[in-house]
PDB file of N, CA and C in Angstrom:
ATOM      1  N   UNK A   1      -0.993 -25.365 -18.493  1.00  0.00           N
ATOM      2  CA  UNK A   1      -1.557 -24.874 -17.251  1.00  0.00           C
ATOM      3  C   UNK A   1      -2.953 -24.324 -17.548  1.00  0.00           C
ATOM      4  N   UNK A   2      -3.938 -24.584 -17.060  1.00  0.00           N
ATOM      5  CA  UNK A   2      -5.077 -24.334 -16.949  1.00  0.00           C
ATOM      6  C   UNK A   2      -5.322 -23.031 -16.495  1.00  0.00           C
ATOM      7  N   UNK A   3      -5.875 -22.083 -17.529  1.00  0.00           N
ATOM      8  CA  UNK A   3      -6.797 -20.645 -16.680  1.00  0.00           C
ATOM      9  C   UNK A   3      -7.935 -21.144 -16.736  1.00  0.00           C
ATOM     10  N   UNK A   4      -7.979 -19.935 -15.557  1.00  0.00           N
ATOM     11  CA  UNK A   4      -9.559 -20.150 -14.889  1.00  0.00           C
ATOM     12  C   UNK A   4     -10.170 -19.224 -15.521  1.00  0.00           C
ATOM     13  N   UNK A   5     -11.001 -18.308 -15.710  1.00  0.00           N
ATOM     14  CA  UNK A   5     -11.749 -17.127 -15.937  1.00  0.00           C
ATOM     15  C   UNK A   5     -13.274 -17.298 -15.095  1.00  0.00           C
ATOM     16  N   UNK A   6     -13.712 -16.868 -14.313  1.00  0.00           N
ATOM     17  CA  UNK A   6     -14.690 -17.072 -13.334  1.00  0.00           C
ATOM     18  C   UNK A   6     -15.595 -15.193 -13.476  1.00  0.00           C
ATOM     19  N   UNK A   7     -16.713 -15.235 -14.035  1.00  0.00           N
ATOM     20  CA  UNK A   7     -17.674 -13.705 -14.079  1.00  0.00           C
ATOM     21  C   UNK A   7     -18.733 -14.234 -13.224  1.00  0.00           C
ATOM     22  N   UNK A   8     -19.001 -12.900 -12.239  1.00  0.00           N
ATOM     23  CA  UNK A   8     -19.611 -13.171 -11.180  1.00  0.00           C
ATOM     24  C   UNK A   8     -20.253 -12.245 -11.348  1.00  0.00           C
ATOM     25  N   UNK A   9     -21.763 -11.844 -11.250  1.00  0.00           N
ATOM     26  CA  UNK A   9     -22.469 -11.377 -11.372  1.00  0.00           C
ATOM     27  C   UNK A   9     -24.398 -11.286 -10.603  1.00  0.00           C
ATOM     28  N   UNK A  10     -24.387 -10.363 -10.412  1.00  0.00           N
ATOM     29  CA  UNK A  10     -25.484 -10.824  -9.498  1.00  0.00           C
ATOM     30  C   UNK A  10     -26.709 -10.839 -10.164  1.00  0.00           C
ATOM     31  N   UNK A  11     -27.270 -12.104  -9.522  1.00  0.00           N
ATOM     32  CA  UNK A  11     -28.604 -12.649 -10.136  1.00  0.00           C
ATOM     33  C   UNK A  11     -29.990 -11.764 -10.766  1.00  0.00           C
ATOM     34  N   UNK A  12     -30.486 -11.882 -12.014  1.00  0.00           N
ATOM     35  CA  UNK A  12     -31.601 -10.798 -12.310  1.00  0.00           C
ATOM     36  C   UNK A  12     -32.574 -10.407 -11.664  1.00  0.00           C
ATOM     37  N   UNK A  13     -33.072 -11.175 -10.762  1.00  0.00           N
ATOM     38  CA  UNK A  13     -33.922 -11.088  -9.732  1.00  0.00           C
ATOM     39  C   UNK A  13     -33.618  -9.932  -8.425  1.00  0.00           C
ATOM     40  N   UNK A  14     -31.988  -9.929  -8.831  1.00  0.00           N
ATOM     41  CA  UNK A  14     -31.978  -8.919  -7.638  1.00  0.00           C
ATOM     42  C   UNK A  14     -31.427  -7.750  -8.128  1.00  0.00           C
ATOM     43  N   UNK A  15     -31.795  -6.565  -7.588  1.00  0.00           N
ATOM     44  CA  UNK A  15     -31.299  -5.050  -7.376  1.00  0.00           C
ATOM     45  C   UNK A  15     -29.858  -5.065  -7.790  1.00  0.00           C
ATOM     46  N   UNK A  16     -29.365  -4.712  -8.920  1.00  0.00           N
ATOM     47  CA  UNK A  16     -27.884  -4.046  -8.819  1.00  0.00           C
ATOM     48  C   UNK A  16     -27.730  -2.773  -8.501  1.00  0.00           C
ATOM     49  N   UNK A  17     -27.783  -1.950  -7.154  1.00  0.00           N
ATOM     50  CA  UNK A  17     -27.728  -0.775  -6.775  1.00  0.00           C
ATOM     51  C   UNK A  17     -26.330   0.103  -8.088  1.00  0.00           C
ATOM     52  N   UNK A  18     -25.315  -0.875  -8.057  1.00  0.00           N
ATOM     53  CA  UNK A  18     -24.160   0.024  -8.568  1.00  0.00           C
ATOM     54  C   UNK A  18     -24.246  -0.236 -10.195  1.00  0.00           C
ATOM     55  N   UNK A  19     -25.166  -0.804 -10.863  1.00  0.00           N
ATOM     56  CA  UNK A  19     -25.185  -1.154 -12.122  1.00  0.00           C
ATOM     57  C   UNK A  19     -26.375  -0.282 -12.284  1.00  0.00           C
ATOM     58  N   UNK A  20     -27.891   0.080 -11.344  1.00  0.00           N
ATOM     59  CA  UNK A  20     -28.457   1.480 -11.504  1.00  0.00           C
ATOM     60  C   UNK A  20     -27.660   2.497 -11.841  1.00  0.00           C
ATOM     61  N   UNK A  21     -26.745   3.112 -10.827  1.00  0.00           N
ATOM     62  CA  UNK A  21     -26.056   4.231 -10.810  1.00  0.00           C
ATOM     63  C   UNK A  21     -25.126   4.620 -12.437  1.00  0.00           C
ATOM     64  N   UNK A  22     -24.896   3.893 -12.885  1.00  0.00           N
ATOM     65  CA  UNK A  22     -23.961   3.647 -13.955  1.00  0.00           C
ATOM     66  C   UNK A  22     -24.922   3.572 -15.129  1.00  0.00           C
ATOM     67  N   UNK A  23     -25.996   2.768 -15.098  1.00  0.00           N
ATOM     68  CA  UNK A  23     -27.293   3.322 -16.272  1.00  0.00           C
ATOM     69  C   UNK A  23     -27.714   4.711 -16.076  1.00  0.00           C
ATOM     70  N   UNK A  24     -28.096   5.377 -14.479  1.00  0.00           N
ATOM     71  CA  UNK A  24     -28.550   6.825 -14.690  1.00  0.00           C
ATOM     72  C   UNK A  24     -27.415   7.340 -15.078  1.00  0.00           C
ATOM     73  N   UNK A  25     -25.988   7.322 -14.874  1.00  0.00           N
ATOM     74  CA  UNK A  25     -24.728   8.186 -15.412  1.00  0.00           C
ATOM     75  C   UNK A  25     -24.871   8.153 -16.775  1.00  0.00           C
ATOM     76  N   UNK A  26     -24.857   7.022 -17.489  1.00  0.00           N
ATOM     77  CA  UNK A  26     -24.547   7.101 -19.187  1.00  0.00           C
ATOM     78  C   UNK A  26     -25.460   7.528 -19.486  1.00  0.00           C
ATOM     79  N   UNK A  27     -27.111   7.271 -19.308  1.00  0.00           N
ATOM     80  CA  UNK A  27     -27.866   8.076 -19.565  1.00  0.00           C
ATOM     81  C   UNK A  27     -27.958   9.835 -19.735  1.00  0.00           C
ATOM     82  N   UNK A  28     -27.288  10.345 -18.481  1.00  0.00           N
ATOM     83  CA  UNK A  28     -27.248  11.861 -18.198  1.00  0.00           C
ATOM     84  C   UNK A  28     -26.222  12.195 -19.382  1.00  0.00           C
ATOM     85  N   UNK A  29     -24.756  11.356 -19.488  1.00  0.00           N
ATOM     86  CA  UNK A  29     -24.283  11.578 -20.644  1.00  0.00           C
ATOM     87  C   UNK A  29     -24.632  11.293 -22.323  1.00  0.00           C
ATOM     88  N   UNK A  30     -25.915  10.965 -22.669  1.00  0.00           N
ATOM     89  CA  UNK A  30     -26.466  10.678 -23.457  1.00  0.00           C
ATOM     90  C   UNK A  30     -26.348   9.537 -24.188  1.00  0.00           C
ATOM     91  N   UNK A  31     -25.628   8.258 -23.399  1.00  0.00           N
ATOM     92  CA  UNK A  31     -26.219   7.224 -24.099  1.00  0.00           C
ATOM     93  C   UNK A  31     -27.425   6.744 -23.672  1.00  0.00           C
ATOM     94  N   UNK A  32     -28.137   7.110 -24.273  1.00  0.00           N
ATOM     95  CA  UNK A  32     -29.861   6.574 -23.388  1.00  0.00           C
ATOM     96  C   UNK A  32     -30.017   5.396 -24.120  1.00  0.00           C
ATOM     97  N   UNK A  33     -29.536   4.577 -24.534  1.00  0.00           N
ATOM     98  CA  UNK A  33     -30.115   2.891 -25.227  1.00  0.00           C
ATOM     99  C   UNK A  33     -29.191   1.965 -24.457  1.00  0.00           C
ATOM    100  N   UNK A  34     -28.396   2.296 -23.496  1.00  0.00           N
ATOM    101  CA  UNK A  34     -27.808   1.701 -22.457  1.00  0.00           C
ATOM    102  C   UNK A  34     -28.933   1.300 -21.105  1.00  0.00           C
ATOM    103  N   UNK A  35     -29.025   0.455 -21.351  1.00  0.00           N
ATOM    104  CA  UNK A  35     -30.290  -0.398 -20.688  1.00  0.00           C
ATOM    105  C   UNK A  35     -29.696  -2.102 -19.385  1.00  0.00           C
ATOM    106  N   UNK A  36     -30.363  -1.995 -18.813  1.00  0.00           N
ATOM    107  CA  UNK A  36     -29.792  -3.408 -17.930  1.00  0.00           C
ATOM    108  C   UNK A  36     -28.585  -3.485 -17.890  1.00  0.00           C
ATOM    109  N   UNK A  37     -27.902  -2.433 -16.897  1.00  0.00           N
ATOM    110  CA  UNK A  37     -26.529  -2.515 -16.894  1.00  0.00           C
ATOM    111  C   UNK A  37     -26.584  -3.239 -15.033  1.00  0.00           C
ATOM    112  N   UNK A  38     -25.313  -4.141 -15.830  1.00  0.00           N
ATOM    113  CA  UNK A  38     -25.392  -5.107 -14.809  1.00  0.00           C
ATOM    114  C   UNK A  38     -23.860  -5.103 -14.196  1.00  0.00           C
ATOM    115  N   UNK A  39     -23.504  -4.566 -13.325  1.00  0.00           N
ATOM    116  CA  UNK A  39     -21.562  -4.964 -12.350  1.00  0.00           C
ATOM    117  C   UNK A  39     -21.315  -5.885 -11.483  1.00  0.00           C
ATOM    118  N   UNK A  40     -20.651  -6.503 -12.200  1.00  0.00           N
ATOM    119  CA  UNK A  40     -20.025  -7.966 -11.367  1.00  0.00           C
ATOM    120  C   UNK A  40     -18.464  -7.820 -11.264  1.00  0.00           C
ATOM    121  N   UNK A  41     -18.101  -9.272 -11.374  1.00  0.00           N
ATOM    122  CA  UNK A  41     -16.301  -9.083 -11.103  1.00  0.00           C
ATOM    123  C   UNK A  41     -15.803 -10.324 -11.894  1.00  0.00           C
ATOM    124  N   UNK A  42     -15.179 -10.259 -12.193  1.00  0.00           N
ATOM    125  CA  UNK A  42     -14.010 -10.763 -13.322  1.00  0.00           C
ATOM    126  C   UNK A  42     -13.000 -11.407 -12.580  1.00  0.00           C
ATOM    127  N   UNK A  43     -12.623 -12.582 -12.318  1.00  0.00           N
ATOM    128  CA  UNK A  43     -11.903 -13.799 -11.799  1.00  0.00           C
ATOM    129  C   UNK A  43     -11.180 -14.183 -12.932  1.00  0.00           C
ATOM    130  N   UNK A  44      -9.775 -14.159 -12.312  1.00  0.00           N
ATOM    131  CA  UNK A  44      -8.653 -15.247 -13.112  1.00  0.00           C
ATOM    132  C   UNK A  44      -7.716 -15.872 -12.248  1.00  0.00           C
ATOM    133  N   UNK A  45      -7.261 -17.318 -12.408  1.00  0.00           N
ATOM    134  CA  UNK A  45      -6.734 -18.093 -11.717  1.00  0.00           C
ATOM    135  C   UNK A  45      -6.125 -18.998 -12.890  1.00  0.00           C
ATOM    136  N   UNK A  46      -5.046 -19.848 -12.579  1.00  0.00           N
ATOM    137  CA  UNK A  46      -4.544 -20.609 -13.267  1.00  0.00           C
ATOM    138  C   UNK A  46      -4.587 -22.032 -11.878  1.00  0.00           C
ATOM    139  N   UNK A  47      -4.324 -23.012 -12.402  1.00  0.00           N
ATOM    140  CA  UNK A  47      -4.500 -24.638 -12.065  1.00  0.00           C
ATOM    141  C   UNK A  47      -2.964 -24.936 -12.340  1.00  0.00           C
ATOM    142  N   UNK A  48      -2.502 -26.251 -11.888  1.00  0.00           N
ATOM    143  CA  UNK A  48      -1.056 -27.119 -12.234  1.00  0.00           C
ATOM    144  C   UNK A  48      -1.373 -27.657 -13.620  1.00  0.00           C
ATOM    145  N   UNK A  49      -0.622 -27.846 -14.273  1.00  0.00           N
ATOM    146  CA  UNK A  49      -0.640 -28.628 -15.366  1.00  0.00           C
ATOM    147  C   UNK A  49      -0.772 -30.188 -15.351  1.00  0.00           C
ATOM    148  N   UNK A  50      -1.100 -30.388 -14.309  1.00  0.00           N
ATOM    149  CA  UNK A  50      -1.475 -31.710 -13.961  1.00  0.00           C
ATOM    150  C   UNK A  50      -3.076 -31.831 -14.099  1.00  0.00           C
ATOM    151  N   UNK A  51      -3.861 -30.522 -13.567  1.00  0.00           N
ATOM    152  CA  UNK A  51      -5.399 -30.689 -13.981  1.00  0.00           C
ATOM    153  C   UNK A  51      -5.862 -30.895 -15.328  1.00  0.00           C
ATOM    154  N   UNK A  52      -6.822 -31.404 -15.837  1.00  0.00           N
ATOM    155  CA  UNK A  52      -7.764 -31.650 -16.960  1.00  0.00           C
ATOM    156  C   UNK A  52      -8.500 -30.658 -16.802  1.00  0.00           C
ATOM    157  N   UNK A  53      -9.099 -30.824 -17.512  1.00  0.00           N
ATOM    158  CA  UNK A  53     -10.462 -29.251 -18.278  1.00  0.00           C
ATOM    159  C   UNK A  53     -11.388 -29.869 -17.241  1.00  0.00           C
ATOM    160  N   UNK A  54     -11.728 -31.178 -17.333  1.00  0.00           N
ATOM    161  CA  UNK A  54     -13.000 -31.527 -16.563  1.00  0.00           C
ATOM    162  C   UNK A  54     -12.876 -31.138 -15.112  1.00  0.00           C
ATOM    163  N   UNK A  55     -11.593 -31.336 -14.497  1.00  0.00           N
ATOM    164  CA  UNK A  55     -11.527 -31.269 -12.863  1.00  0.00           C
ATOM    165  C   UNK A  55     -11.166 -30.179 -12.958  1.00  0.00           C
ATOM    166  N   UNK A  56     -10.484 -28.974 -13.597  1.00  0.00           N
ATOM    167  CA  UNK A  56     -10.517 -27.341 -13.662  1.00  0.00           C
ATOM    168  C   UNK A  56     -11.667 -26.641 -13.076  1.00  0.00           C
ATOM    169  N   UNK A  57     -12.660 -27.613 -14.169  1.00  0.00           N
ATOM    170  CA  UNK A  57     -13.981 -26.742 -14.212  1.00  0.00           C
ATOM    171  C   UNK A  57     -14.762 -27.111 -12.504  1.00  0.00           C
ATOM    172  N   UNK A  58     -14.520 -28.098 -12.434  1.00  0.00           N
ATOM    173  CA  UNK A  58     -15.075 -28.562 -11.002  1.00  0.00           C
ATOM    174  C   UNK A  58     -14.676 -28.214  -9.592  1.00  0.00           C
ATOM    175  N   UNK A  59     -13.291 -28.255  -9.833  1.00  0.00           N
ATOM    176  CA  UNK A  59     -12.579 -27.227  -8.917  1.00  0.00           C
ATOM    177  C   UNK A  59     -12.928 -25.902  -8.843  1.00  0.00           C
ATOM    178  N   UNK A  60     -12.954 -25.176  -9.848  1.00  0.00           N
ATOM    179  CA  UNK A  60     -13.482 -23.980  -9.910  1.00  0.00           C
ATOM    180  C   UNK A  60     -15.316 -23.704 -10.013  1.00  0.00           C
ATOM    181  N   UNK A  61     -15.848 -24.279  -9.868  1.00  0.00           N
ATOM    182  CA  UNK A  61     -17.253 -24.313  -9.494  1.00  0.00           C
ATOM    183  C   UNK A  61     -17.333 -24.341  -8.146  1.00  0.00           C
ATOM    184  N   UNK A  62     -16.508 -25.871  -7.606  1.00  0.00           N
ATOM    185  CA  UNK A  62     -16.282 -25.824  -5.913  1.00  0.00           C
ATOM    186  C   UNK A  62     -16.202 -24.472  -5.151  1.00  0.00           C
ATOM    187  N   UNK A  63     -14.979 -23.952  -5.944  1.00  0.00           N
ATOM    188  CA  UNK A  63     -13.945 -22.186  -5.405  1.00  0.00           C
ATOM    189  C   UNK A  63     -15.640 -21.323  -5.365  1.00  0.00           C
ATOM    190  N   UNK A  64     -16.351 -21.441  -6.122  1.00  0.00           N
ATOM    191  CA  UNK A  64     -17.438 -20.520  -6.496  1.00  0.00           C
ATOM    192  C   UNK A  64     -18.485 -20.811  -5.238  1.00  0.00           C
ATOM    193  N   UNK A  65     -19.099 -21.634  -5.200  1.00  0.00           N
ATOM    194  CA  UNK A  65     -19.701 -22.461  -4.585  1.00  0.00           C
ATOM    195  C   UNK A  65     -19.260 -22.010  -2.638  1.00  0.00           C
ATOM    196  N   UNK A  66     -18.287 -22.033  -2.521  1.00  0.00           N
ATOM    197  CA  UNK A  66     -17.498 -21.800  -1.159  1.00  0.00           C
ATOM    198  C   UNK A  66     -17.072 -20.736  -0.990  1.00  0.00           C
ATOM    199  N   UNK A  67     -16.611 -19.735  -1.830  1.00  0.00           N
ATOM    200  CA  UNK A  67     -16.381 -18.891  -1.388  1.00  0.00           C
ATOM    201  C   UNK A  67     -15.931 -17.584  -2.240  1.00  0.00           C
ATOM    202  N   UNK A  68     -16.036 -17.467  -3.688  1.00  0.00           N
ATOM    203  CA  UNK A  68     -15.767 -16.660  -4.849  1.00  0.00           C
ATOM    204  C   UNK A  68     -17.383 -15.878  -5.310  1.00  0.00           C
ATOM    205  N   UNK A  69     -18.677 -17.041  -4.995  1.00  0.00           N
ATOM    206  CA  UNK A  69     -19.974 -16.028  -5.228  1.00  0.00           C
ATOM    207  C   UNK A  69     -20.688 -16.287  -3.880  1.00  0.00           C
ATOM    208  N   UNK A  70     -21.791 -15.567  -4.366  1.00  0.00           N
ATOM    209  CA  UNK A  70     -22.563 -15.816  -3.065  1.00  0.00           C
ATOM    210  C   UNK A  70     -23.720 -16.664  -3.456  1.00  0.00           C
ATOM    211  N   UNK A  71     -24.049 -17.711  -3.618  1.00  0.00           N
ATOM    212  CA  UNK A  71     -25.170 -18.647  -4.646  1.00  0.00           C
ATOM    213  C   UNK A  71     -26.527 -18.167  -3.859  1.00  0.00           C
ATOM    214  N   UNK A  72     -27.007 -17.181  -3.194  1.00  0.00           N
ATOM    215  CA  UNK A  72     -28.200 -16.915  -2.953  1.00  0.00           C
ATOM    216  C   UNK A  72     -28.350 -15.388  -3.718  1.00  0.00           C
ATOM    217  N   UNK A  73     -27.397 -14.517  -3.857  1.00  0.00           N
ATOM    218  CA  UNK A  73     -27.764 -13.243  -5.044  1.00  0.00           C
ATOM    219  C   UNK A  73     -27.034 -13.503  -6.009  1.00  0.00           C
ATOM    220  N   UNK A  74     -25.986 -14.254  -6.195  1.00  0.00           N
ATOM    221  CA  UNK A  74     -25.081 -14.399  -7.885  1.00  0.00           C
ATOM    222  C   UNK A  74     -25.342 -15.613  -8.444  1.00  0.00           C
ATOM    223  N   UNK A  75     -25.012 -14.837  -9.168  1.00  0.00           N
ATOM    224  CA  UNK A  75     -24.791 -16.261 -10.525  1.00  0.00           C
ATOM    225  C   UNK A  75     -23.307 -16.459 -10.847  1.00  0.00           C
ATOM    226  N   UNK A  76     -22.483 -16.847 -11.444  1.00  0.00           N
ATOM    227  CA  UNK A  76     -21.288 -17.199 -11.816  1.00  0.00           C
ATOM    228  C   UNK A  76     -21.083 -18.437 -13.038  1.00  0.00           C
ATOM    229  N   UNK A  77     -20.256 -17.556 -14.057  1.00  0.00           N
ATOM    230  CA  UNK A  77     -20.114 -18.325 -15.560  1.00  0.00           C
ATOM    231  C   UNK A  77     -18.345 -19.014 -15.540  1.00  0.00           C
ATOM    232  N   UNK A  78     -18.124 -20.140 -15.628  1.00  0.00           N
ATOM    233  CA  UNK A  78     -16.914 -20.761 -15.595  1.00  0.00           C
ATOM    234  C   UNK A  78     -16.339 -20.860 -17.134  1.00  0.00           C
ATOM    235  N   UNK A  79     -15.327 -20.183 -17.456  1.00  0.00           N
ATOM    236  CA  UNK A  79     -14.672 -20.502 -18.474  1.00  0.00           C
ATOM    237  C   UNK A  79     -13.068 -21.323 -18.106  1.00  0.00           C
ATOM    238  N   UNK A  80     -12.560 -22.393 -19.088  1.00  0.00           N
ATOM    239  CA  UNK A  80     -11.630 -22.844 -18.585  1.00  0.00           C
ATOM    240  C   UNK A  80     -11.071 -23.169 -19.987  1.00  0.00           C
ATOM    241  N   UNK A  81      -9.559 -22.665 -20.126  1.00  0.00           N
ATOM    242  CA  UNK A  81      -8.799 -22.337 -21.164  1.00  0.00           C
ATOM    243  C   UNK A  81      -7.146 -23.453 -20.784  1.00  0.00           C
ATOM    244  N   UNK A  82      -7.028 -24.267 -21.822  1.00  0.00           N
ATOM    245  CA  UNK A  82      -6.046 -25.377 -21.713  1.00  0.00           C
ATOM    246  C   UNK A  82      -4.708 -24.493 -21.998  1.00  0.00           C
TER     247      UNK A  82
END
């Protein structure tokens, strides 16, 4: 059976308001070399054991594509595990 693993993350170009907040926090707690902190979301799904790696990955690009990122502020990394 095919996992999915899908990290969604929003694009460098744009503002992570809640990945600011979380650099000024560790900072105030003194990790100050905590730099470009970035919060996204973490996707897992499994497939039939009838899918291949190739149509996993395509299927799950589709899922991304439609309705898992938003392709005008995220980005999204597909991992797919046999």
């Amino acid at each position: 059976m095919p996992k999915i693993t899908i990290h969604v993350t929003p694009k460098q170009t744009i503002l992570d308001a809640q990945g600011r907040t979380v650099q000024d926090a560790l900072h105030s707690l003194g990790f100050v070399g905590a730099d470009n902190v970035r919060i996204g979301r973490h996707i897992e799904l499994n497939l039939p054991d009838t899918v291949d790696a190739a149509t996993a990955t395509s299927q799950a690009k589709a899922m991304c594509d439609k309705l898992l990122a938003n392709p005008v502020t995220e980005d999204y990394r597909v991992e797919v595990q046999s």
